[in-house]
C-alpha atoms as a PDB file:
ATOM      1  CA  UNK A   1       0.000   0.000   0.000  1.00  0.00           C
ATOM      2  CA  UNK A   2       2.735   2.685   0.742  1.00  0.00           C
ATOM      3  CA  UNK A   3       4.584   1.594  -2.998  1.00  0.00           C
ATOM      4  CA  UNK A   4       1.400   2.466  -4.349  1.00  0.00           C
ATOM      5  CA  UNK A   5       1.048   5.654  -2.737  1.00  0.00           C
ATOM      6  CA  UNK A   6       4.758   6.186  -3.310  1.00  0.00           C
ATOM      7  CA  UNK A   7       3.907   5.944  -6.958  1.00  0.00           C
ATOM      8  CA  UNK A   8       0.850   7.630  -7.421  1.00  0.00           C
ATOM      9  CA  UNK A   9       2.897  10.726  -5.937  1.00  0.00           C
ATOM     10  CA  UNK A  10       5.529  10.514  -8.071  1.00  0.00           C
ATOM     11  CA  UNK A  11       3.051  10.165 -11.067  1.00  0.00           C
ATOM     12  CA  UNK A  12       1.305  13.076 -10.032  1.00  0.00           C
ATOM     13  CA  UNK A  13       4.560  14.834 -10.033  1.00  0.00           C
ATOM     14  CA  UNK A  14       5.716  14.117 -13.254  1.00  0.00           C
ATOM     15  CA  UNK A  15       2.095  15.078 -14.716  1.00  0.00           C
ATOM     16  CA  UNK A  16       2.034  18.403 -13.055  1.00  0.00           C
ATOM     17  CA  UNK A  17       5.969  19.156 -14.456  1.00  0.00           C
ATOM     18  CA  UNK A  18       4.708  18.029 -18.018  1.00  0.00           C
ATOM     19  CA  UNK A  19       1.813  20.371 -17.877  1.00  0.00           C
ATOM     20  CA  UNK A  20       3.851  23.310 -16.274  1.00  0.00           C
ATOM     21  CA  UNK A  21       6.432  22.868 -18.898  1.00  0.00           C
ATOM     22  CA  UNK A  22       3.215  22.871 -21.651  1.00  0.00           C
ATOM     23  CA  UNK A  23       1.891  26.158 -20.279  1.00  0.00           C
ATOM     24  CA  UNK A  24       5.242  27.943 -20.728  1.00  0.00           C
ATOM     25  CA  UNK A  25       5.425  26.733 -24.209  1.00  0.00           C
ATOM     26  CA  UNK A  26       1.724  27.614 -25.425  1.00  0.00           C
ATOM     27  CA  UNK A  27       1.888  31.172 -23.647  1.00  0.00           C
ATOM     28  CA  UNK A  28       3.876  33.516 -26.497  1.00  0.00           C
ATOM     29  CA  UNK A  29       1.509  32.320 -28.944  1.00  0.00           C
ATOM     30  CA  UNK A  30      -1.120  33.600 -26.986  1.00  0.00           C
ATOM     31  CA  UNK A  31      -0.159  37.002 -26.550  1.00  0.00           C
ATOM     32  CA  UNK A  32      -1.445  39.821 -28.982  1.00  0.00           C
ATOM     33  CA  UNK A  33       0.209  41.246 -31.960  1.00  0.00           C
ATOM     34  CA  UNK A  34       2.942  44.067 -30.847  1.00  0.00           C
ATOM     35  CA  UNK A  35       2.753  47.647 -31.106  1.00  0.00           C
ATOM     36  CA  UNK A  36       5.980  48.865 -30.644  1.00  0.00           C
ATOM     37  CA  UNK A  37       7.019  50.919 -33.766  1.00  0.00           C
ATOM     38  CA  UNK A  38       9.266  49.066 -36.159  1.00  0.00           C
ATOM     39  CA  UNK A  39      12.909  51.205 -35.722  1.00  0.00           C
ATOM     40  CA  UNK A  40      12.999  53.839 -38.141  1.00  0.00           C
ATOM     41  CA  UNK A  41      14.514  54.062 -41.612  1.00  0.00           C
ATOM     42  CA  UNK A  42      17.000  57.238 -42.599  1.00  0.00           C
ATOM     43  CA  UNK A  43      13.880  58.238 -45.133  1.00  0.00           C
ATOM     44  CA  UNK A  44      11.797  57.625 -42.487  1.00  0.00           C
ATOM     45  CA  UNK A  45      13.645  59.984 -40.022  1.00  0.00           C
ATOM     46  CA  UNK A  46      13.928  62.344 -42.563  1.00  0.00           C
ATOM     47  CA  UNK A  47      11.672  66.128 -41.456  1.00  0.00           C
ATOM     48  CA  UNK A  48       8.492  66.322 -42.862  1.00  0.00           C
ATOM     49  CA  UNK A  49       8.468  69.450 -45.258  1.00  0.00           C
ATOM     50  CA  UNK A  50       5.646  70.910 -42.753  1.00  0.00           C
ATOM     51  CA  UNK A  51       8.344  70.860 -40.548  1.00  0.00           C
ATOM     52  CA  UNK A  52      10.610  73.578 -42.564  1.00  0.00           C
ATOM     53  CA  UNK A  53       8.901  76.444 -42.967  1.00  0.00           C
ATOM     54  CA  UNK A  54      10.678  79.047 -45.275  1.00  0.00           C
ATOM     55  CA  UNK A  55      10.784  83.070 -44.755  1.00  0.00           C
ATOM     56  CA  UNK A  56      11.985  85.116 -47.673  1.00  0.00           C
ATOM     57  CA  UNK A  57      11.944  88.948 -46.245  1.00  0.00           C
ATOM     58  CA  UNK A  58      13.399  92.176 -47.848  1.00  0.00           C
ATOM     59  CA  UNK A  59      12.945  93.920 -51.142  1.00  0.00           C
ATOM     60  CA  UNK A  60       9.489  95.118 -52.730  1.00  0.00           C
ATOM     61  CA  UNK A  61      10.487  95.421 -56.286  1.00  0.00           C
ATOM     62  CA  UNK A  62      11.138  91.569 -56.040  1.00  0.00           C
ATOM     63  CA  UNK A  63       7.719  90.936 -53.569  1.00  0.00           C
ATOM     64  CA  UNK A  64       5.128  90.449 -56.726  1.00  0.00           C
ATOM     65  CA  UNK A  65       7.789  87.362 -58.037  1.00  0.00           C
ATOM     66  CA  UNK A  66       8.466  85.868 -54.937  1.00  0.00           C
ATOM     67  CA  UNK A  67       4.286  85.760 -53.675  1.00  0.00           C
ATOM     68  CA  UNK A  68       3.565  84.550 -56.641  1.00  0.00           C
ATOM     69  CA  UNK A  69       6.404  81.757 -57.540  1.00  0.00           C
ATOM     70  CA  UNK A  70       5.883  80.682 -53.797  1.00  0.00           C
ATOM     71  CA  UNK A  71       1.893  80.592 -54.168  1.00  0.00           C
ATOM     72  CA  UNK A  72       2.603  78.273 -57.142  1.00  0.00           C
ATOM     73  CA  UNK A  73       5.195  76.210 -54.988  1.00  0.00           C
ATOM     74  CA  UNK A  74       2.896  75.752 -52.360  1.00  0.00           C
ATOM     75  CA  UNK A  75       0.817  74.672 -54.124  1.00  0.00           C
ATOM     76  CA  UNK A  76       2.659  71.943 -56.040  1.00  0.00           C
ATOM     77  CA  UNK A  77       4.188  70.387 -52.336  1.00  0.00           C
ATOM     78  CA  UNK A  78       1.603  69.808 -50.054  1.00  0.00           C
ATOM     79  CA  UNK A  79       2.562  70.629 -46.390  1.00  0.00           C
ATOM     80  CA  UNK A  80       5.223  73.537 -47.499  1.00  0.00           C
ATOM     81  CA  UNK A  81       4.926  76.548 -45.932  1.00  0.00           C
ATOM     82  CA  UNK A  82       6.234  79.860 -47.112  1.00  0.00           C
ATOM     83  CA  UNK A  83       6.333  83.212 -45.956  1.00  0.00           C
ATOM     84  CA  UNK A  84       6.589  86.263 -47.915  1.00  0.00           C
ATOM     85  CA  UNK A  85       7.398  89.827 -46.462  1.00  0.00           C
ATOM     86  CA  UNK A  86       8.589  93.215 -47.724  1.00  0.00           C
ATOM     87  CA  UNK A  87      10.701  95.853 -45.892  1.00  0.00           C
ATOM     88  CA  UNK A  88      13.620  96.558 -48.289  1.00  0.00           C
ATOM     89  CA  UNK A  89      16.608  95.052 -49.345  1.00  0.00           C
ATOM     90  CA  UNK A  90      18.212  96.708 -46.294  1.00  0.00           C
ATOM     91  CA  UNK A  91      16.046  94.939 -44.517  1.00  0.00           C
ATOM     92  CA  UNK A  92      16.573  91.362 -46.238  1.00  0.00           C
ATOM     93  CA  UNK A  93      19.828  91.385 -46.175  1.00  0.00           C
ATOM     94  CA  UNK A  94      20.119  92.229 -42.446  1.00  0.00           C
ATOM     95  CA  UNK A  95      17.672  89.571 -41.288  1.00  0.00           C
ATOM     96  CA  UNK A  96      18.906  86.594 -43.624  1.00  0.00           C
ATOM     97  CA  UNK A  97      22.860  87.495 -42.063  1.00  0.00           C
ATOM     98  CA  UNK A  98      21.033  86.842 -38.319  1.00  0.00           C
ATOM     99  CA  UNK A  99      19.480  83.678 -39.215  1.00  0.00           C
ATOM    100  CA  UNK A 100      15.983  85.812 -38.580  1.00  0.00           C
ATOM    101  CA  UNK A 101      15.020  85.049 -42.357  1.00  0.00           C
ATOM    102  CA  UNK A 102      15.192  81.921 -44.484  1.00  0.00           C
ATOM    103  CA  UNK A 103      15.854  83.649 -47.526  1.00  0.00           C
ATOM    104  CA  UNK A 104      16.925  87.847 -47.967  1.00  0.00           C
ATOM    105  CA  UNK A 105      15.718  89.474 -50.985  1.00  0.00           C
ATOM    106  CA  UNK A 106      17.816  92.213 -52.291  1.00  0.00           C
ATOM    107  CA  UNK A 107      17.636  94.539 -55.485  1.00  0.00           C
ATOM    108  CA  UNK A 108      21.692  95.047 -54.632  1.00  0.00           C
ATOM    109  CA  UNK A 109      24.254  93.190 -53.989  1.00  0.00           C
ATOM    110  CA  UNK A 110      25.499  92.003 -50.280  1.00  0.00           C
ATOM    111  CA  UNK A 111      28.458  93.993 -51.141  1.00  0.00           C
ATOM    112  CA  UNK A 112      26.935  97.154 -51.681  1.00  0.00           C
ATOM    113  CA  UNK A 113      25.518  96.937 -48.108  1.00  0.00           C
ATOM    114  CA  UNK A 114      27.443  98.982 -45.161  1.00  0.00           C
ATOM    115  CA  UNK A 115      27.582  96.107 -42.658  1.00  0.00           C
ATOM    116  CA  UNK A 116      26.366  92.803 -43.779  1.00  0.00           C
ATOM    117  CA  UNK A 117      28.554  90.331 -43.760  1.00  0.00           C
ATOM    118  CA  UNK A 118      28.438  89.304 -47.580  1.00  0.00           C
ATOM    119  CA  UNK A 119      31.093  86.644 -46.994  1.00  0.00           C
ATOM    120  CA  UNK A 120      28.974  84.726 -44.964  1.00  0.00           C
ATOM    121  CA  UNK A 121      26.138  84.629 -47.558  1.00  0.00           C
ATOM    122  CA  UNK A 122      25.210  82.730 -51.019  1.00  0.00           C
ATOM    123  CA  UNK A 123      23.708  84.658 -54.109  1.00  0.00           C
ATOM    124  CA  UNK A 124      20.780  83.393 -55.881  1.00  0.00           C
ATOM    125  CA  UNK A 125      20.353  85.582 -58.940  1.00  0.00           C
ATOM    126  CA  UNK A 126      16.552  85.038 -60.024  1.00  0.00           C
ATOM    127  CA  UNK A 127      15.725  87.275 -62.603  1.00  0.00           C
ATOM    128  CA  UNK A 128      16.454  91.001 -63.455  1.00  0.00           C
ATOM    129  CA  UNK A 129      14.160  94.657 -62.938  1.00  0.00           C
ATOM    130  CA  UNK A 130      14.120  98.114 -64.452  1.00  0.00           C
ATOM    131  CA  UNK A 131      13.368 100.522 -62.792  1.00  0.00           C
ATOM    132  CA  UNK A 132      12.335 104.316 -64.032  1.00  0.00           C
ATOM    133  CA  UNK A 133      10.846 107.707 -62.904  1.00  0.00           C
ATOM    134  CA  UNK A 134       7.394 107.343 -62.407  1.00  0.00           C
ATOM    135  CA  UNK A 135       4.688 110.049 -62.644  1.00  0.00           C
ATOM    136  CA  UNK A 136       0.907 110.780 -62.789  1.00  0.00           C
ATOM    137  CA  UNK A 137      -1.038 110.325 -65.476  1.00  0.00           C
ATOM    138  CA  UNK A 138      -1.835 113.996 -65.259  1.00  0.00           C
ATOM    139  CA  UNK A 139       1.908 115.166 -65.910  1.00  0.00           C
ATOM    140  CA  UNK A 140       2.098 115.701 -69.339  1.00  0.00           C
ATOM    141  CA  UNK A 141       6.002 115.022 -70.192  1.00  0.00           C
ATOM    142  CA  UNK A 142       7.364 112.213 -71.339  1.00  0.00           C
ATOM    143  CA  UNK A 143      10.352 111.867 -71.548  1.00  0.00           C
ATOM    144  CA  UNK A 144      13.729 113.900 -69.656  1.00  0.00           C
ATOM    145  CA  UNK A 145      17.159 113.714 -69.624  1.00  0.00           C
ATOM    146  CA  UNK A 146      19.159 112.569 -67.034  1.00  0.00           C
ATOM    147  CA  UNK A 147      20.413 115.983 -65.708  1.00  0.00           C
ATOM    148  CA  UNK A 148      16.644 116.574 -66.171  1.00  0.00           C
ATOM    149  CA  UNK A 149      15.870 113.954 -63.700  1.00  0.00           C
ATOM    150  CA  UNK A 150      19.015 114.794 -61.472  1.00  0.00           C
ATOM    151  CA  UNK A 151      17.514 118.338 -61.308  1.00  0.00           C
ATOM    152  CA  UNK A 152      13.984 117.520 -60.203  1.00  0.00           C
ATOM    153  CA  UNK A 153      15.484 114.907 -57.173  1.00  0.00           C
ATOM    154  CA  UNK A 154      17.900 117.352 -55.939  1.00  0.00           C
ATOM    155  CA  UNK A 155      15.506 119.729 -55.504  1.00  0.00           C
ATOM    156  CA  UNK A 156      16.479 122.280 -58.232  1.00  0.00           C
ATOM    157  CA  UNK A 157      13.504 121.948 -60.660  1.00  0.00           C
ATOM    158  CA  UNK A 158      10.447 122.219 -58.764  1.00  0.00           C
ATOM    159  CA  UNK A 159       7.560 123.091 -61.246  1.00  0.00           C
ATOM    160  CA  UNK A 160       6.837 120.686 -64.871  1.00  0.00           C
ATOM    161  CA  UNK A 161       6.953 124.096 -66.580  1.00  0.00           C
ATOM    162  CA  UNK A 162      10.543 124.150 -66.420  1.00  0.00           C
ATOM    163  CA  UNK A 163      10.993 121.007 -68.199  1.00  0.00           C
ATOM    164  CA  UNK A 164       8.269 121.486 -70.702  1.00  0.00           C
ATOM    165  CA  UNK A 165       4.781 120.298 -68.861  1.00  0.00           C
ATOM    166  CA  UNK A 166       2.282 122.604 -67.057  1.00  0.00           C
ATOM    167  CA  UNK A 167       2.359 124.691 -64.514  1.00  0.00           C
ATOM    168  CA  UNK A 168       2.284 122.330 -62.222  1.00  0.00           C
ATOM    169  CA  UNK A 169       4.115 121.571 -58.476  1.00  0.00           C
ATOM    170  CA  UNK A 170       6.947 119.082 -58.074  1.00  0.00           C
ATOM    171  CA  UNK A 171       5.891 116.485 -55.498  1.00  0.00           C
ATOM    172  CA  UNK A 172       8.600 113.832 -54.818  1.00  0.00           C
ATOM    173  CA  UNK A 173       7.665 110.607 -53.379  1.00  0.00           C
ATOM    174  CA  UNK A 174      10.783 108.736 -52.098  1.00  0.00           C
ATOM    175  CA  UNK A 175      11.953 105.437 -50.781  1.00  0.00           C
ATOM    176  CA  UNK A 176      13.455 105.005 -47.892  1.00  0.00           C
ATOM    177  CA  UNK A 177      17.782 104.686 -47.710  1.00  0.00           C
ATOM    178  CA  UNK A 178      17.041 100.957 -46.782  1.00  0.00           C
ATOM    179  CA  UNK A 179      15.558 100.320 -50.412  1.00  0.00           C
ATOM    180  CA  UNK A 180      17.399  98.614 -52.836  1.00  0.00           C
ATOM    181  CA  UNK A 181      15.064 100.309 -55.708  1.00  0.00           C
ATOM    182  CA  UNK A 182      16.186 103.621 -54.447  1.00  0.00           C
ATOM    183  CA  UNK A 183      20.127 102.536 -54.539  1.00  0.00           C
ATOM    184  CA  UNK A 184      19.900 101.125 -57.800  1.00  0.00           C
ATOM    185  CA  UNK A 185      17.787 104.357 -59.375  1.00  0.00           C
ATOM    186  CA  UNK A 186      19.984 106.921 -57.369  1.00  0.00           C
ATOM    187  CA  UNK A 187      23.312 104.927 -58.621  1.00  0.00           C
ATOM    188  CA  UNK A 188      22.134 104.126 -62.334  1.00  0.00           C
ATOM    189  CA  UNK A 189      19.640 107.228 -63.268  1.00  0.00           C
ATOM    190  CA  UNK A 190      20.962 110.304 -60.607  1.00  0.00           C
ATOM    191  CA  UNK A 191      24.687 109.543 -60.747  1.00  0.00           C
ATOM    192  CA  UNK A 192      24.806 109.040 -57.062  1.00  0.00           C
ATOM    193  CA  UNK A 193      23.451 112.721 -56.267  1.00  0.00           C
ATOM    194  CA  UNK A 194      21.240 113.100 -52.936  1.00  0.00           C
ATOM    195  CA  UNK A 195      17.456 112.918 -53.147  1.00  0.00           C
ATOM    196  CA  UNK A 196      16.132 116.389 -51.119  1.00  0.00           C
ATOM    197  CA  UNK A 197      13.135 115.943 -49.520  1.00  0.00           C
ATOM    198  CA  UNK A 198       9.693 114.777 -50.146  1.00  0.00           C
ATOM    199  CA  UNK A 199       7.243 112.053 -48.998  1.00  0.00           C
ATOM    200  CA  UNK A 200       9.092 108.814 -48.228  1.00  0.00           C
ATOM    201  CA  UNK A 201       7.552 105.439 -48.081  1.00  0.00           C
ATOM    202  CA  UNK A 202       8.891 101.906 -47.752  1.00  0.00           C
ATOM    203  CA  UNK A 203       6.275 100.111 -49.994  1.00  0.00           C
ATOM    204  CA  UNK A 204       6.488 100.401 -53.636  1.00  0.00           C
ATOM    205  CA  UNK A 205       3.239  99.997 -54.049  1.00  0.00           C
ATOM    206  CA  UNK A 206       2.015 102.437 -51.637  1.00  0.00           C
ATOM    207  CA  UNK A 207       4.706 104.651 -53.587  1.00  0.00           C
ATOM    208  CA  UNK A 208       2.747 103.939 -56.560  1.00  0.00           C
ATOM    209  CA  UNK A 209      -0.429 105.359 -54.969  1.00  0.00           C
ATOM    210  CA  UNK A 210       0.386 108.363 -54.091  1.00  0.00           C
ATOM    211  CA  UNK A 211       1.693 109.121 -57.402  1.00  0.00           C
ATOM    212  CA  UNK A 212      -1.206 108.288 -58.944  1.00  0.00           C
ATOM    213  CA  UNK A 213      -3.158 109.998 -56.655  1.00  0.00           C
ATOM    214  CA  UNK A 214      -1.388 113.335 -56.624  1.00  0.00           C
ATOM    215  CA  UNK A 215      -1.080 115.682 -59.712  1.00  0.00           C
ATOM    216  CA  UNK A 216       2.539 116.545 -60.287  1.00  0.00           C
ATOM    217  CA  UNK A 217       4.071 113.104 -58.164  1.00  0.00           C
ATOM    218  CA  UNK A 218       7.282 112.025 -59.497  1.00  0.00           C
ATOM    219  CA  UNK A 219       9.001 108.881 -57.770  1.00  0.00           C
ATOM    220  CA  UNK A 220      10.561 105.351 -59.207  1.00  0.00           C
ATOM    221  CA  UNK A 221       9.359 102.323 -59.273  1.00  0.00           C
ATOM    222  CA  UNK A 222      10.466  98.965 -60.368  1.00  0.00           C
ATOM    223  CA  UNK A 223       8.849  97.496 -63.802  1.00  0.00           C
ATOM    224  CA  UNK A 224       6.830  95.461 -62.374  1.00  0.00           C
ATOM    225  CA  UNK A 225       4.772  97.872 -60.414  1.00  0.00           C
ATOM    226  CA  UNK A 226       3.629  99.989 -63.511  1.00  0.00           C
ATOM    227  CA  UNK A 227      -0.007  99.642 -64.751  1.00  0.00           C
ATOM    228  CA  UNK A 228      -2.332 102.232 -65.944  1.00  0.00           C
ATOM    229  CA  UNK A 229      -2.708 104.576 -62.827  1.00  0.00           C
ATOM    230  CA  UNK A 230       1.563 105.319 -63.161  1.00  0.00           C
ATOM    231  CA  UNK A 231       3.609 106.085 -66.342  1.00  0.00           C
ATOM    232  CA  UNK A 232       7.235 105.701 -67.007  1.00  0.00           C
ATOM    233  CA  UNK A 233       9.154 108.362 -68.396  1.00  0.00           C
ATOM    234  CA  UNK A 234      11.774 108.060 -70.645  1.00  0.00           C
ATOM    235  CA  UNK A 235      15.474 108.614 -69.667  1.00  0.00           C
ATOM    236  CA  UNK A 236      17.223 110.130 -72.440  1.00  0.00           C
ATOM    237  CA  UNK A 237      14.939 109.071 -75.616  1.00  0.00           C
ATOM    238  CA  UNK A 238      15.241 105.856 -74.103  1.00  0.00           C
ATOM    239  CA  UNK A 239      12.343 103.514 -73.241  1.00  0.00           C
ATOM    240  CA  UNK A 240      12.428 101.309 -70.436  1.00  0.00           C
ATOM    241  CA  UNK A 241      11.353  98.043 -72.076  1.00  0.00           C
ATOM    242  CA  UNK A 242      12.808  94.732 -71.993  1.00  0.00           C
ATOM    243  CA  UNK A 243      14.755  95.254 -74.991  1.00  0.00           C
ATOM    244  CA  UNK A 244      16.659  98.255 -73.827  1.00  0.00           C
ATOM    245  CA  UNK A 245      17.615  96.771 -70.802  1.00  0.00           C
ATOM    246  CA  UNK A 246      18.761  93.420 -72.114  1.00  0.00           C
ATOM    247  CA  UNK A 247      22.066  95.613 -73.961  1.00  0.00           C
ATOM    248  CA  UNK A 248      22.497  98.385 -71.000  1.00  0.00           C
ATOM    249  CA  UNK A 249      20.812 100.837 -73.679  1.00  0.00           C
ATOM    250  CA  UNK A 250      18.545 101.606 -70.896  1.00  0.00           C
ATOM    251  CA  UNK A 251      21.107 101.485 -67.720  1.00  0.00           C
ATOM    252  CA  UNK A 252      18.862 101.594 -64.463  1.00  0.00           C
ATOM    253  CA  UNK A 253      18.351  97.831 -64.192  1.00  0.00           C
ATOM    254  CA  UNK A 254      19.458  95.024 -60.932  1.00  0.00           C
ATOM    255  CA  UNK A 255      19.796  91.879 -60.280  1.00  0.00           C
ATOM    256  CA  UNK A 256      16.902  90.554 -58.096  1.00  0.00           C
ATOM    257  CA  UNK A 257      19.037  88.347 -55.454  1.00  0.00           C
ATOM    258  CA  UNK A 258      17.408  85.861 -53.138  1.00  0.00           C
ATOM    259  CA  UNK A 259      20.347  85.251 -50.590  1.00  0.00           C
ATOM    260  CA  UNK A 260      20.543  83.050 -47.926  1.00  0.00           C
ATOM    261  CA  UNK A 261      22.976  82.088 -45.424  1.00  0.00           C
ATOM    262  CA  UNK A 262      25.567  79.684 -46.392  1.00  0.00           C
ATOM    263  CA  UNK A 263      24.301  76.993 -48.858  1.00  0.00           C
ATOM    264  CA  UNK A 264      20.464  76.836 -49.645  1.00  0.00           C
ATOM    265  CA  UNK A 265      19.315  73.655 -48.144  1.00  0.00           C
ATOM    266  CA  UNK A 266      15.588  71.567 -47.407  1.00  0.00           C
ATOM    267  CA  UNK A 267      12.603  73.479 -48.769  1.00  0.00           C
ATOM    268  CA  UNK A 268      14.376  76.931 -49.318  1.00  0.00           C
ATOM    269  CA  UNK A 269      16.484  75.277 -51.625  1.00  0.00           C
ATOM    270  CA  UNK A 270      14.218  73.414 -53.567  1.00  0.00           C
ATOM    271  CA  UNK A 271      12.146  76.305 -53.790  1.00  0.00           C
ATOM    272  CA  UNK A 272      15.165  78.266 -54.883  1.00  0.00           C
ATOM    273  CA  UNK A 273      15.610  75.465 -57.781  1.00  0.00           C
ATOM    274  CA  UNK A 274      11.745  75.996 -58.313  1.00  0.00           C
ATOM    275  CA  UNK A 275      12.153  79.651 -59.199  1.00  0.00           C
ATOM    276  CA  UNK A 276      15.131  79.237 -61.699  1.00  0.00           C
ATOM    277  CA  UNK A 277      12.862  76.297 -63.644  1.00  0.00           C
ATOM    278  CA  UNK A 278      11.992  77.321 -67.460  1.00  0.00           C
ATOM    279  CA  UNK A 279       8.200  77.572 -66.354  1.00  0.00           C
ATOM    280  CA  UNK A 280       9.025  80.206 -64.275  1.00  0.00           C
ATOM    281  CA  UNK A 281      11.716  82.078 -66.062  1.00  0.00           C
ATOM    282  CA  UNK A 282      10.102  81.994 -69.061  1.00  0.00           C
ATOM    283  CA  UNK A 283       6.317  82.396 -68.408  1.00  0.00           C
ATOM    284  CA  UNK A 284       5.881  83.819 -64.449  1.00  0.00           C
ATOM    285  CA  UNK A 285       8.938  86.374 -64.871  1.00  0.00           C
ATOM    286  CA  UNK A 286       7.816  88.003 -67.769  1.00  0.00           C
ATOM    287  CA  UNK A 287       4.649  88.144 -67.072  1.00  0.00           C
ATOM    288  CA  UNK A 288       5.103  90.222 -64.155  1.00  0.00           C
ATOM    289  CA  UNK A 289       7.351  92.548 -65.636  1.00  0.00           C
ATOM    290  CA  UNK A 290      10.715  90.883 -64.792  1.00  0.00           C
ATOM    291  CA  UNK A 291      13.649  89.951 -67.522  1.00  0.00           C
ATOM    292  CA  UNK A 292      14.728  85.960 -66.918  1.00  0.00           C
ATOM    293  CA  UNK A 293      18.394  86.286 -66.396  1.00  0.00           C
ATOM    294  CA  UNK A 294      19.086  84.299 -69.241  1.00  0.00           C
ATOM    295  CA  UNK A 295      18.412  87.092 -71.650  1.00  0.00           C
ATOM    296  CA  UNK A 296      20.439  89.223 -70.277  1.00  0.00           C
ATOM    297  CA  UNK A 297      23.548  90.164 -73.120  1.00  0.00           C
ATOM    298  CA  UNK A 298      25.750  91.805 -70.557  1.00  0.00           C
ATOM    299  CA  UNK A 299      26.627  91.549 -67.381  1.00  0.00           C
ATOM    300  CA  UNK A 300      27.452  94.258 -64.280  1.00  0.00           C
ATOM    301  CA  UNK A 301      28.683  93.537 -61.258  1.00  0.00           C
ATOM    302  CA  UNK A 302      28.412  94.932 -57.869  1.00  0.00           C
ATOM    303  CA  UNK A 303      30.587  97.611 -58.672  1.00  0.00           C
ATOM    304  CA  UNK A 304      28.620  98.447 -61.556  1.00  0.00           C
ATOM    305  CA  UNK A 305      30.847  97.605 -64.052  1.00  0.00           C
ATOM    306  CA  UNK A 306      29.178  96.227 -67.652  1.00  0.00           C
ATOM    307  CA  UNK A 307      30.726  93.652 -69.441  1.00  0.00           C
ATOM    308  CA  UNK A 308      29.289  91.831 -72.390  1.00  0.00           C
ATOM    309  CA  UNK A 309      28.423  88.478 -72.392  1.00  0.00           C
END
C-alpha cells in the first residue's frame, strides 16, 4: 500500500511538471500582436516638409515674383509653408545674415551693403528689374534727360513748366535709404546725387499710390509695379522696355538676389531650384514685368561695371 502511494505521488509529479512545462510553451503564442514601432529608416527619419517652414523677407520690387512663384510652390508640395514679407533690401539682407530670415531678398548686392557680412552669404540671382521715374497720369512730359531727372530729385527743378509740362508743383515721393530700388535708381539714373526731400515710403506699391493719386508726383518704381494709374518716363529718348535693358541701352536695371545664409538647403532650396525652372523664367517672370536672367547680353557687377556676355 505505501509503494502504491509512493507511486501515485511521483506520477502526479511528473504530470504536473509536463503540464507546467506545456503552459510555458503555449503562452507567447497567446499574446497579442505588438505595437511597438518598427525602428525607423534614414527616409523615415527624414523632417516632414511641414516641418521647414521658409521666410523670404526684404525687397518690394522683387515681392510680386516671390508671392507669386511661392503661391505656385505651395501649391505643387503639399505641407510647405512659405512666408513672404517686404521691408527693403536693407532689410533682407540684415535679417537673412542673423538667421531671422530663411531667404533675404535684395535689389543690390550684399556687397553694396554697409555692414552685412556678404562673406557669410550665397547669391541666388533670379531674374532682373528696371526701374524708371514714375509720374501721374496727369503730368504731361514724357520723356527727360538725365540731368533733367538729377535736377527735379535734388531739388532744383520744382515746377513741370521748367521742363516742358504745365504749370504744375513738383511732389517727390521717395523710398526710404534701406531700399534697394532707391540705390539702384539713385546709382544708375541720378549719378549718385542726394534725393532732397519729399514724402518717403517703404512700400512700392504704396509709392505707386500716391503718385497716382497726386497731380505733379514724381518717384521710381520697379517694372513690375507699372499699370495704368503710373507712367514711365523716358530717360534720355530711351524707353524702359525689356529690350533696352537686355544691352544696357537703358542702364537703371538690378539683379533681383534671393540670398541666404551659407548653402540653400531643405525646402528653401528646392524652392530656390523651383524659381530658376523654365516655367518660371520663361512664363511667371515676364509676365510680371521681370527679364529671366538668361536674356540678359551683358553683365554688371556689384561695382557696376558692364561687361558683355
Amino acid at each position: 500500500m505505501k509503494k502504491l502511494s509512493k507511486m501515485f505521488m511521483a506520477l502526479t509529479f511528473v504530470g504536473a511538471l509536463l503540464a507546467g512545462c506545456g503552459s510555458n510553451n503555449a503562452a507567447p503564442a497567446q499574446q497579442p500582436a505588438t505595437t511597438t514601432p518598427a525602428p525607423s529608416t534614414p527616409e523615415a527619419s527624414k523632417p516632414a516638409a511641414s516641418s521647414e517652414p521658409v521666410t523670404a523677407v526684404g525687397s518690394t520690387a522683387l515681392q510680386p515674383l516671390v508671392e507669386q512663384t511661392a503661391k505656385d510652390f505651395m501649391a505643387k508640395n503639399e505641407g510647405v509653408q512659405i512666408q513672404v514679407q517686404g521691408g527693403g533690401s536693407g532689410t533682407g539682407l540684415s535679417q537673412v545674415a542673423s538667421g531671422a530670415a530663411t531667404i533675404g531678398n535684395s535689389d543690390i548686392f550684399a556687397e553694396e551693403k554697409k555692414g552685412i557680412p556678404a562673406n557669410e552669404l550665397v547669391d541666388h540671382k533670379v531674374a532682373v528689374v528696371g526701374m524708371a521715374a514714375a509720374v501721374s497720369p496727369k503730368v504731361k512730359v514724357d520723356d527727360l534727360t538725365k540731368q533733367q531727372l538729377i535736377d527735379i530729385f535734388t531739388g532744383k527743378i520744382t515746377n513741370w513748366k521748367e521742363v516742358g509740362g504745365d504749370d504744375m508743383k513738383i511732389t517727390l515721393v521717395n523710398r526710404p535709404k534701406s531700399s534697394g530700388t532707391r540705390a539702384t535708381f539713385s546709382k544708375f539714373a541720378l549719378d549718385g546725387k542726394e534725393e532732397a526731400e519729399g514724402i518717403t515710403e517703404d512700400s512700392s506699391g504704396t509709392v505707386r499710390k500716391i503718385i497716382a493719386e497726386t497731380p505733379g508726383a514724381i518717384g521710381y518704381l520697379a517694372l513690375s509695379y507699372f499699370n495704368d494709374t503710373v507712367k514711365a518716363l523716358k530717360l534720355d529718348g530711351v524707353e524702359a522696355n525689356a529690350e533696352n535693358i537686355t544691352t544696357n541701352k537703358y542702364p537703371v536695371w538690378a539683379y533681383e538676389h534671393m540670398y541666404t545664409k551659407g548653402e540653400a538647403t531643405g525646402n528653401a532650396k528646392a524652392f530656390l531650384d523651383f524659381i530658376l525652372t523654365e516655367e518660371v523664367q520663361k512664363k511667371t517672370i515676364t509676365e510680371l514685368g521681370f527679364l529671366p536672367i538668361t536674356d540678359m547680353k551683358v553683365e554688371r557687377d556689384a561695382e557696376g561695371k558692364v561687361t558683355q556676355k
